[in-house]
C-alpha atoms as a PDB file:
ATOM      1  CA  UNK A   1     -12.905 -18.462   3.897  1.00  0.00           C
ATOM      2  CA  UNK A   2     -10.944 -17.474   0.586  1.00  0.00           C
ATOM      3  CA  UNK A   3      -9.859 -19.910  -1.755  1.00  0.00           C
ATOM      4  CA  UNK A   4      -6.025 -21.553  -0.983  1.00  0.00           C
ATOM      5  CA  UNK A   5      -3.453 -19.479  -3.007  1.00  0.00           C
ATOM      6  CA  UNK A   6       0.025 -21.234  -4.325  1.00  0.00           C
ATOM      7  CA  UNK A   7       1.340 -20.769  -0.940  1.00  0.00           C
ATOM      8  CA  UNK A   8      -1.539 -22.432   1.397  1.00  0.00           C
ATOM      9  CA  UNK A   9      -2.696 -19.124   2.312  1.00  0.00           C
ATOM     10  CA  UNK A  10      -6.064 -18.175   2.128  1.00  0.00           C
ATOM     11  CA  UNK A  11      -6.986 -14.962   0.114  1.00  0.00           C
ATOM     12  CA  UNK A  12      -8.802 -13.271   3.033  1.00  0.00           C
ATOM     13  CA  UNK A  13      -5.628 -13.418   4.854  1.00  0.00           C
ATOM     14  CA  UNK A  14      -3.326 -12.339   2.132  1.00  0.00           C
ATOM     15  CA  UNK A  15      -5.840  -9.072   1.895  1.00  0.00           C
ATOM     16  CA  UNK A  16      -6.464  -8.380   5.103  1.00  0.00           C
ATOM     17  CA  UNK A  17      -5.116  -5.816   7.854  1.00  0.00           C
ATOM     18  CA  UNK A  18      -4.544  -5.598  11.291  1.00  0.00           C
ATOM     19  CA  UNK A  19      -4.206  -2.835  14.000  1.00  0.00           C
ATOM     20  CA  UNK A  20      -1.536  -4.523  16.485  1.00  0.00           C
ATOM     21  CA  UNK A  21      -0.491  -3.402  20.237  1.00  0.00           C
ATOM     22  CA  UNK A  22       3.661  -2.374  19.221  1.00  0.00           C
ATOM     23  CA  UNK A  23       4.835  -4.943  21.305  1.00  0.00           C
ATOM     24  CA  UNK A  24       3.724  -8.035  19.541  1.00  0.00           C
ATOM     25  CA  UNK A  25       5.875  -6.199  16.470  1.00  0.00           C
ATOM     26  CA  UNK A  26       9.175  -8.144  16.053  1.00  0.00           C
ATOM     27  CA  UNK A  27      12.150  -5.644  16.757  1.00  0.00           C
ATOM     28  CA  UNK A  28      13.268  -5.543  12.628  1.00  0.00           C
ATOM     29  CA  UNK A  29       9.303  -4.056  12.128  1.00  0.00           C
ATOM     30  CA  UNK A  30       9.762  -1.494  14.764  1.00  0.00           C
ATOM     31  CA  UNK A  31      13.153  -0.220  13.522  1.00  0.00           C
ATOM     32  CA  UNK A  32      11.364  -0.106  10.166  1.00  0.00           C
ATOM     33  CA  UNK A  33       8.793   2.066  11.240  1.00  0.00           C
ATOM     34  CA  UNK A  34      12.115   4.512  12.930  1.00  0.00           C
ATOM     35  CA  UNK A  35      13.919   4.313   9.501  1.00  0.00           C
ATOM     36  CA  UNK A  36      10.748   5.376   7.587  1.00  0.00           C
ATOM     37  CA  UNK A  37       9.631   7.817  10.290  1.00  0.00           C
ATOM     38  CA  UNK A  38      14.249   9.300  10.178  1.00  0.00           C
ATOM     39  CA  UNK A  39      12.986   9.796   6.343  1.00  0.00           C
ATOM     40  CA  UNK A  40       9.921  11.268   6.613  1.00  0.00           C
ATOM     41  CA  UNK A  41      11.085  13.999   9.265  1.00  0.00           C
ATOM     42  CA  UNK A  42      14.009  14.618   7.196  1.00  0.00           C
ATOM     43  CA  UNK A  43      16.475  13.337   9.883  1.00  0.00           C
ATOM     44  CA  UNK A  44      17.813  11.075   7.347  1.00  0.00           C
ATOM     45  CA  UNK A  45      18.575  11.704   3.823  1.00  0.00           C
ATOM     46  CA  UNK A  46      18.394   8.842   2.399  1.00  0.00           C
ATOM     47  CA  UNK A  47      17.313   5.216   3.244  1.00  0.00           C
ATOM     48  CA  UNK A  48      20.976   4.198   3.450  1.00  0.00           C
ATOM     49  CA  UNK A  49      21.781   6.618   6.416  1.00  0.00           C
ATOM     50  CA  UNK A  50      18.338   5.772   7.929  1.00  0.00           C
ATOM     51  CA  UNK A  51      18.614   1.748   8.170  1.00  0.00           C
ATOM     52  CA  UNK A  52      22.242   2.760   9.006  1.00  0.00           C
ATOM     53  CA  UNK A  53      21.028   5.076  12.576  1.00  0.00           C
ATOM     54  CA  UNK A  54      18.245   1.983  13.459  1.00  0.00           C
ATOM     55  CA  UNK A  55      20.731  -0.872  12.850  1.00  0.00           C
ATOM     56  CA  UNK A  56      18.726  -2.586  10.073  1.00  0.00           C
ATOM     57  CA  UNK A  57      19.441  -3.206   6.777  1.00  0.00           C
ATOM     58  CA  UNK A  58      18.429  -2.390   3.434  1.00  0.00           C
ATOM     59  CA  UNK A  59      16.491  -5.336   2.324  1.00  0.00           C
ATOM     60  CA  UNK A  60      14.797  -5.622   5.558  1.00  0.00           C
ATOM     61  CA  UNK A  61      13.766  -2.332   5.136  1.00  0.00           C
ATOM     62  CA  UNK A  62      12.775  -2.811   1.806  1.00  0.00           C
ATOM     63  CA  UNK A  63      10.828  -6.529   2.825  1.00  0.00           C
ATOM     64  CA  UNK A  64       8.811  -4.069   5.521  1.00  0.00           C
ATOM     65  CA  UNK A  65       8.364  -0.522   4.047  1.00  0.00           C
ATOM     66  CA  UNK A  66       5.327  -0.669   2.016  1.00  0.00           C
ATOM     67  CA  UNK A  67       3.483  -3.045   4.816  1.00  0.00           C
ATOM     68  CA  UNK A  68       4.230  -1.399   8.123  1.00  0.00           C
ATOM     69  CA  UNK A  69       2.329   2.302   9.110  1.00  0.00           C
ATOM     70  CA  UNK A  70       1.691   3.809  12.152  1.00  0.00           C
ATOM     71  CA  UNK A  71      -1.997   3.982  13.111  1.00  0.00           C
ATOM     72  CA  UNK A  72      -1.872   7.930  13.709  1.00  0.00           C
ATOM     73  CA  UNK A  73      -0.776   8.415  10.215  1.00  0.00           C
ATOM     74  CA  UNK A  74      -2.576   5.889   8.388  1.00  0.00           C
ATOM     75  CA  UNK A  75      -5.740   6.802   9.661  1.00  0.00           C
ATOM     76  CA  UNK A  76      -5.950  10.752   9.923  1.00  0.00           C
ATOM     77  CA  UNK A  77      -4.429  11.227   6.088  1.00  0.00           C
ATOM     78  CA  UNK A  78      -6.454  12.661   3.563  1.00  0.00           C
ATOM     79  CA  UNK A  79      -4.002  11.474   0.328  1.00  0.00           C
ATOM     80  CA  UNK A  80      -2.975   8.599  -0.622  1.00  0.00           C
ATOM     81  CA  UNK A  81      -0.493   7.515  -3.188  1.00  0.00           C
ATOM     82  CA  UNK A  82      -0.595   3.742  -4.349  1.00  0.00           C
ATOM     83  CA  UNK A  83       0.895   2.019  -7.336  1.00  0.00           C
ATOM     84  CA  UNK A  84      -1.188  -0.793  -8.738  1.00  0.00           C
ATOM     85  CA  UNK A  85      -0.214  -3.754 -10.795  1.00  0.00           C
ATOM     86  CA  UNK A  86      -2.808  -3.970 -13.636  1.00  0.00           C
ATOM     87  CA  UNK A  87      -3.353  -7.421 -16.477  1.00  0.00           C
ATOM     88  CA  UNK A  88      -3.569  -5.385 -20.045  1.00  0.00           C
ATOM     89  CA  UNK A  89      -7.239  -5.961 -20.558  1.00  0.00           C
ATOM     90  CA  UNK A  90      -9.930  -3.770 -21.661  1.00  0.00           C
ATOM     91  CA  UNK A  91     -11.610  -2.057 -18.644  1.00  0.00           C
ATOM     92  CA  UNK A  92      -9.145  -3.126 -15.941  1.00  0.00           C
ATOM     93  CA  UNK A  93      -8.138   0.415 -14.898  1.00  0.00           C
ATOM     94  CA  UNK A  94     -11.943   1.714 -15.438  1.00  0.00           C
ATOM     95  CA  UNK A  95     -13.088  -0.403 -13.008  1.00  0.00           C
ATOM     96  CA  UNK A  96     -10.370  -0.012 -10.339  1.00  0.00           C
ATOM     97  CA  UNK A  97     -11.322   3.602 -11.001  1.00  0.00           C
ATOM     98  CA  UNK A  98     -15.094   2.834 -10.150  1.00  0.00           C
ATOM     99  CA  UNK A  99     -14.331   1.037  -7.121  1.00  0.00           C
ATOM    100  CA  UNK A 100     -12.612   3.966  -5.842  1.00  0.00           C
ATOM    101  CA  UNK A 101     -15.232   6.603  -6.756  1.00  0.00           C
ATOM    102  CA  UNK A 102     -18.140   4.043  -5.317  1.00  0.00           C
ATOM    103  CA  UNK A 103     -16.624   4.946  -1.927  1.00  0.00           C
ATOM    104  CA  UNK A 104     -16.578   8.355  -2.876  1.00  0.00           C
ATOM    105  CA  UNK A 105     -12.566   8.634  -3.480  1.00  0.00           C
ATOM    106  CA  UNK A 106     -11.604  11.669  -5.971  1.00  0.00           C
ATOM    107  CA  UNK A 107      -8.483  10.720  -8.209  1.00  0.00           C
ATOM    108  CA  UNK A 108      -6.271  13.470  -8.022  1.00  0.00           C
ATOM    109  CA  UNK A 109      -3.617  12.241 -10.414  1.00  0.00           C
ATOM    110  CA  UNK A 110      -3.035   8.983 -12.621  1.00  0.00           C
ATOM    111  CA  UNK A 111      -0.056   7.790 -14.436  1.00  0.00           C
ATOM    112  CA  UNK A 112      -0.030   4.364 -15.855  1.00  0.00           C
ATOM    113  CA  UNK A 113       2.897   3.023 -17.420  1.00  0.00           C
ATOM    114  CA  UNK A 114       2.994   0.925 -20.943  1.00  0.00           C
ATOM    115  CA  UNK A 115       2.325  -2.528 -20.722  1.00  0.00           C
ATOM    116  CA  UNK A 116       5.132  -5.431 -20.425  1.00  0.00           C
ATOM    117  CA  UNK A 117       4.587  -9.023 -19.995  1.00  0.00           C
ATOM    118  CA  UNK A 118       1.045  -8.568 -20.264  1.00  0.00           C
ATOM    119  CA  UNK A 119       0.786  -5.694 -17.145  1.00  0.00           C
ATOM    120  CA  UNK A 120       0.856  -2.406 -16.776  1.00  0.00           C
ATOM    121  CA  UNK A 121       1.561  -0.631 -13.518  1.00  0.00           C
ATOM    122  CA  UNK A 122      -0.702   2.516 -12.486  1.00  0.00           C
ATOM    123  CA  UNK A 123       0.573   5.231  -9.706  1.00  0.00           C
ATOM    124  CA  UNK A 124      -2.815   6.890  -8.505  1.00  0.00           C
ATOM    125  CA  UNK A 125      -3.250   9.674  -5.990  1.00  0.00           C
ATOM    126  CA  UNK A 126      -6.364   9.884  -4.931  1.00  0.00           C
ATOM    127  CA  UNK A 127      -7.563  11.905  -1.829  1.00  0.00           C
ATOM    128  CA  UNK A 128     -10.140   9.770   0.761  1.00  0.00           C
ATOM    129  CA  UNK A 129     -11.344  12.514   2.419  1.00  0.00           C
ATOM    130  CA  UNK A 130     -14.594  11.987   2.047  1.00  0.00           C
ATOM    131  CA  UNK A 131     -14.516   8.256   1.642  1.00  0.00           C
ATOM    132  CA  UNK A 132     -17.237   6.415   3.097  1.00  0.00           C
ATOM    133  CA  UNK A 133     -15.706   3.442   4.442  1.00  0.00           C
ATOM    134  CA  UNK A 134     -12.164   2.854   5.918  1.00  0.00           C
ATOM    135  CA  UNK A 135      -9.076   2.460   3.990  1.00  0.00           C
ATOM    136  CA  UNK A 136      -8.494  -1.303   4.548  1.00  0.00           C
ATOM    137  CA  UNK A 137     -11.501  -1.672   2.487  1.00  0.00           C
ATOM    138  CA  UNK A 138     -11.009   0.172  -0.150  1.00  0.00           C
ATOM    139  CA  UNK A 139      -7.386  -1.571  -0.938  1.00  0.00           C
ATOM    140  CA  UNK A 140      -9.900  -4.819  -0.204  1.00  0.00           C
ATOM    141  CA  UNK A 141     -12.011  -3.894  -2.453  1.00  0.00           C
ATOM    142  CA  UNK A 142      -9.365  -2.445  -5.259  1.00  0.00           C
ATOM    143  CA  UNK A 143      -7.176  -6.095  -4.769  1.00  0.00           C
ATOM    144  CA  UNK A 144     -10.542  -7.857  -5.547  1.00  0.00           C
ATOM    145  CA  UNK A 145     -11.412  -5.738  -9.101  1.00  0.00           C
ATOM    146  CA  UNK A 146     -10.622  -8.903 -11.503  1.00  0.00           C
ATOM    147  CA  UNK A 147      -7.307  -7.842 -13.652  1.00  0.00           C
ATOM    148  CA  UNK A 148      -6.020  -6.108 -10.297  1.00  0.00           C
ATOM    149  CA  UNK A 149      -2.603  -8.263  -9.115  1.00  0.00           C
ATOM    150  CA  UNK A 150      -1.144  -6.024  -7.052  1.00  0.00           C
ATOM    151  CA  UNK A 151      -2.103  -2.742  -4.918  1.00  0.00           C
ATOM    152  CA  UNK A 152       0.715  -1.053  -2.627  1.00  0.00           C
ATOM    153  CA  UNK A 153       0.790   1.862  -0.813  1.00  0.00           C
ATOM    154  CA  UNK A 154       3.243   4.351  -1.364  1.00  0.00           C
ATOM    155  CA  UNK A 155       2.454   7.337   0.517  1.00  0.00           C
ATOM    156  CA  UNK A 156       0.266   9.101   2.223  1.00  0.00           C
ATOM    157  CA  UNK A 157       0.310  13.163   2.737  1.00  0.00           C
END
């Protein structure tokens, strides 16, 4: 078992994920998985008008976005866009960068931002075609690289 965070929760469950049957989602996760889906196919132009057609709001939305995909497209994508949250130490970044080509990930783009408070933040694209194990373990593995604090994903095309 991982070691107790601040909250009482255990790393391993902070880290992990889950495929879930819909209907154990509570409604506000479903209606966030509409609103992003109104976005994505254009329906809606912004997230305003899309949390306005499911009947959600914005900071639900927001609480659920980056958290919440649907199998089909999580699985079958070949890109994926994540933004990291990295401590400003030497070799941080090189080694998140290792992880990802150890499970034969190619970066396709990096952009990492200047340092404040002590972090940086990172956006990488990187395509997992050819990855050799799923993606839950790879953002496992890249949220276990000592300096990483954060890994979200953004995207995937």
């Amino acid at each position: 078992m991982g070691a107790p965070t601040m909250n009482g929760k255990s790393e391993e469950k902070e880290q992990a994920y889950y495929i879930v049957h819909h209907s154990v989602l509570s409604p506000v996760v479903l209606k966030v998985l509409e609103a992003n889906e109104l976005l994505t196919s254009k329906e809606a132009a912004t997230v305003q008008e899309a949390v306005r057609k499911v009947g959600i709001s914005r900071s639900a939305f927001y609480k659920y976005k980056d958290r919440v995909f649907p199998f089909r497209q999580f699985s079958q994508q070949s890109i994926v866009n994540m933004n990291l949250l990295l401590e400003h130490r030497p070799g941080v970044l090189s080694a998140v960068l290792g992880a990802i080509a150890d499970r034969h990930g190619s970066i396709l783009a990096i952009s990492q931002g200047l340092p404040l408070h002590s972090v940086a933040n990172a956006s990488l694209t990187v395509d997992v075609t050819a990855l050799s194990c799923g993606l839950a373990e790879l953002f496992a593995a890249l949220e276990s690289v000592p300096g990483v604090r954060e890994v979200k994903v953004l995207g995937q095309a």
